[in-house]
Protein backbone atom coordinates (compact mmCIF):
# COMPACT_ATOMS: atom_id res chain seq x y z
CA UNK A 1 77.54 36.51 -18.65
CA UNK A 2 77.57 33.66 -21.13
CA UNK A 3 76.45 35.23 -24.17
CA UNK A 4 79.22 38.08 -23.58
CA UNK A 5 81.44 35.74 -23.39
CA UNK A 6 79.89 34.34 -27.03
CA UNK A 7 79.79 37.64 -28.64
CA UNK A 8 83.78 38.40 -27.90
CA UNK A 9 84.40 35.37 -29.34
CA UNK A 10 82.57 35.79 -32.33
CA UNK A 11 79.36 33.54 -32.07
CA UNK A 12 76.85 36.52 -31.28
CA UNK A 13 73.78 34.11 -33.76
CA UNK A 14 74.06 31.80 -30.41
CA UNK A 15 74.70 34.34 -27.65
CA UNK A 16 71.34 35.80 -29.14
CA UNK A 17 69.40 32.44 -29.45
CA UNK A 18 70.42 31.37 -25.96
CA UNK A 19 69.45 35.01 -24.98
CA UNK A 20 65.79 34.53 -26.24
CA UNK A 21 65.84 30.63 -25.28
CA UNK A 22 66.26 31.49 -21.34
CA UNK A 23 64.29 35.09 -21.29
CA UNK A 24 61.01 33.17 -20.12
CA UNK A 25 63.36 31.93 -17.57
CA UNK A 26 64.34 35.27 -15.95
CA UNK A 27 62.13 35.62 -12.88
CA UNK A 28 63.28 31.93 -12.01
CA UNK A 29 66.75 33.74 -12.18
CA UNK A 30 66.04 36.44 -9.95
CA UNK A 31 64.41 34.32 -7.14
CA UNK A 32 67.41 31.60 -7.24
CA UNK A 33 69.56 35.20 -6.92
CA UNK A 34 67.71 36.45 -4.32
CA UNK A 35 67.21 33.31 -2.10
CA UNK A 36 70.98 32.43 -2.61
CA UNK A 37 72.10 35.71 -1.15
CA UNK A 38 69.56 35.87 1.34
CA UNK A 39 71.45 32.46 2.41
CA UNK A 40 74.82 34.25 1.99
CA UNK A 41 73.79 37.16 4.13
CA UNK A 42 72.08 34.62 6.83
CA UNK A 43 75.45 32.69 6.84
CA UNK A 44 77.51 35.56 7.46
CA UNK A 45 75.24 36.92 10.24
CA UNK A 46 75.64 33.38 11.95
CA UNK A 47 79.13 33.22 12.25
CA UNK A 48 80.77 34.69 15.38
CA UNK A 49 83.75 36.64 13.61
CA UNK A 50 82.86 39.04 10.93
CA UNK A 51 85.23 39.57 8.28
CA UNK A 52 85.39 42.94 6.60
CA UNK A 53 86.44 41.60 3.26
CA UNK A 54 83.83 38.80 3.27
CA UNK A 55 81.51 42.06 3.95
CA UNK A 56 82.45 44.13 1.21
CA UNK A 57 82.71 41.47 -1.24
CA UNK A 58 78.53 40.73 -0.56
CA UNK A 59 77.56 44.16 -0.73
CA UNK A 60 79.04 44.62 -4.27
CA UNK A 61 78.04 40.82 -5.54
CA UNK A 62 74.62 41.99 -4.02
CA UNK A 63 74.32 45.55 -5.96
CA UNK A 64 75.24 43.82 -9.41
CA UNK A 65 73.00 41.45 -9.08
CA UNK A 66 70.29 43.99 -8.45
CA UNK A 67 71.45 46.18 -11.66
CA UNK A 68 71.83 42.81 -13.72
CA UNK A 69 67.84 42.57 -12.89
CA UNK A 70 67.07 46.18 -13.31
CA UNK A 71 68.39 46.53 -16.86
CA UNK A 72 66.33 44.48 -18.42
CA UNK A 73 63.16 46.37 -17.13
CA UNK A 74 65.16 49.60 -17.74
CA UNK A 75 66.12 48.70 -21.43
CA UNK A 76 62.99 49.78 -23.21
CA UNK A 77 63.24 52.93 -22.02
CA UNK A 78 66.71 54.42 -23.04
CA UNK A 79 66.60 51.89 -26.78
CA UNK A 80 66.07 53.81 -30.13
């Protein structure tokens, strides 16, 4: 999200360095992803009263950050 955030505001030289800077970083990414919603999910399963909000708002934080790691692996394939 940060180098978005860079690129509307005009700096897209250092949204692209800090791009390639933190790439060999990635799978490190993904596991601190996964294992903090693994921890989300095992939190809400603990507590007695469910919320339905507090449900819906983990399933979508959960299926963006499963595209956000897809699209990299995707990329190649749909780039000119």
């Amino acid at each position: 999200m940060g180098p978005i955030i860079l690129i509307s505001l005009g700096a897209s030289g250092l949204a692209m360095t800090i791009g390639t800077v933190l790439t060999p970083y990635r799978p490190l990414f993904a596991i601190l992803s996964v294992a903090f919603l693994g921890y989300s999910y095992y939190n809400y399963e603990k507590q007695g009263v469910k919320n339905k909000k507090t449900e819906i708002l983990l399933t979508m934080v959960t299926i963006m950050v499963i595209l956000f790691m897809i699209i990299p692996v995707l990329y190649p394939y749909f780039a000119y």
